[in-house]
Protein backbone atom coordinates (compact mmCIF):
# COMPACT_ATOMS: atom_id res chain seq x y z
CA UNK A 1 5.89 8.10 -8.88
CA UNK A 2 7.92 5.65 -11.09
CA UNK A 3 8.58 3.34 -8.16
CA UNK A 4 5.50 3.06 -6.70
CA UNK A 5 3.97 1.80 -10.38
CA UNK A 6 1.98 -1.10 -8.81
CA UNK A 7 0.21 1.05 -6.10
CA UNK A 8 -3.54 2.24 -7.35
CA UNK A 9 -5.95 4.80 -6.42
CA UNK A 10 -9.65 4.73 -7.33
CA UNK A 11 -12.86 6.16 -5.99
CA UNK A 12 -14.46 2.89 -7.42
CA UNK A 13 -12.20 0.48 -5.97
CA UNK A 14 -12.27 -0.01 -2.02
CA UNK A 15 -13.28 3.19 -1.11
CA UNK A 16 -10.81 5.30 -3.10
CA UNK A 17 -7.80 3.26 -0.55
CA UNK A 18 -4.65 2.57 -2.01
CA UNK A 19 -4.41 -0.75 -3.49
CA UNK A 20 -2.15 -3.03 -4.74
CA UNK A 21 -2.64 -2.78 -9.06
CA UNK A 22 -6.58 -1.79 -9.12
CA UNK A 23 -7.35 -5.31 -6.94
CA UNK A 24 -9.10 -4.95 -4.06
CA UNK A 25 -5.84 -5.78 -1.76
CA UNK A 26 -5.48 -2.26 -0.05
CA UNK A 27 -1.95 -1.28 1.20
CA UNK A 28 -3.06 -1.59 4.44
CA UNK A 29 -3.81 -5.20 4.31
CA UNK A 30 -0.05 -5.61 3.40
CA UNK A 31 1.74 -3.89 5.27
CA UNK A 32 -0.97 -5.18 8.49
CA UNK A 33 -0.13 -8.71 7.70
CA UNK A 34 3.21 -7.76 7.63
CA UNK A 35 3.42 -5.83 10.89
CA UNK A 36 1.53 -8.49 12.63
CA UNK A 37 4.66 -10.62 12.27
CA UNK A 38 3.62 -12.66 8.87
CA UNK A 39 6.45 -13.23 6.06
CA UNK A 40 6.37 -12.53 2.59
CA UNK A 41 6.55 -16.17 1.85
CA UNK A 42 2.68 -16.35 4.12
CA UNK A 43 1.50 -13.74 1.99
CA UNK A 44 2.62 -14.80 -0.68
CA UNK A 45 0.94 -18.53 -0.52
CA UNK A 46 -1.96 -17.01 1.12
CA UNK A 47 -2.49 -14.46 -1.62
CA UNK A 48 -1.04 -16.44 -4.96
CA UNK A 49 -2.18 -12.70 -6.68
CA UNK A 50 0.44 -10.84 -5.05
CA UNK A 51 3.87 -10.31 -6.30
CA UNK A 52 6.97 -9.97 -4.17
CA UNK A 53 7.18 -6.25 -5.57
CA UNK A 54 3.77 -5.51 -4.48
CA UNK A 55 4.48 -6.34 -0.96
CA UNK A 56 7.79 -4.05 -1.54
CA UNK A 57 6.28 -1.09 -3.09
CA UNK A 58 3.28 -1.56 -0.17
CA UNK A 59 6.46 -1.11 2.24
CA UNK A 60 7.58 1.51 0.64
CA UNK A 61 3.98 3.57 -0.17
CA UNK A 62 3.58 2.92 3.65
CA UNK A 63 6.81 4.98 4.58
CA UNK A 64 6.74 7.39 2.23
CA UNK A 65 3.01 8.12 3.56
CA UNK A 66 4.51 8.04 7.03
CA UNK A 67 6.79 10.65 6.55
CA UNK A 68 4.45 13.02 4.89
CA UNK A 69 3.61 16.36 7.44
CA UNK A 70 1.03 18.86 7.06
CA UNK A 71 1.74 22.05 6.91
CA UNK A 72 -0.67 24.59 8.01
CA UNK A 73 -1.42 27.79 6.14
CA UNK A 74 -1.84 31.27 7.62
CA UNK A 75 -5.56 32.22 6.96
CA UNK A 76 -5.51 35.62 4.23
């Protein structure tokens, strides 16, 4: 997914969690600090590594997870 460029996957790297490009700053981190009522600008000067677009595509990963379902197949 195009958008989503700066989000990573790898077995190697926390665990296999989704991470902001290959560091070990999961997703979850982000969008955590972010929930918890911290600003971009905090992260930002707490993490001088992150970008303003990782925190964005973080957000976005986040809801786009959030809105996936599961759908359950009839057994054969």
């Amino acid at each position: 997914m195009a958008q989503l460029n700066r989000i990573t996957q790898q077995p190697d790297i926390m665990g296999g969690k989704a991470c902001i490009r290959g560091m070990r700053v999961t997703v979850g981190m982000v969008v955590g600090q972010i929930g918890a009522g911290h600003s971009f600008d905090e992260l930002l000067a707490e993490y001088p590594y992150l970008e303003r677009e990782d925190i964005m595509q973080a957000l976005r990963y986040a809801a786009w997870r959030a809105e996936e379902r599961e759908v359950v197949l009839a057994n054969a």
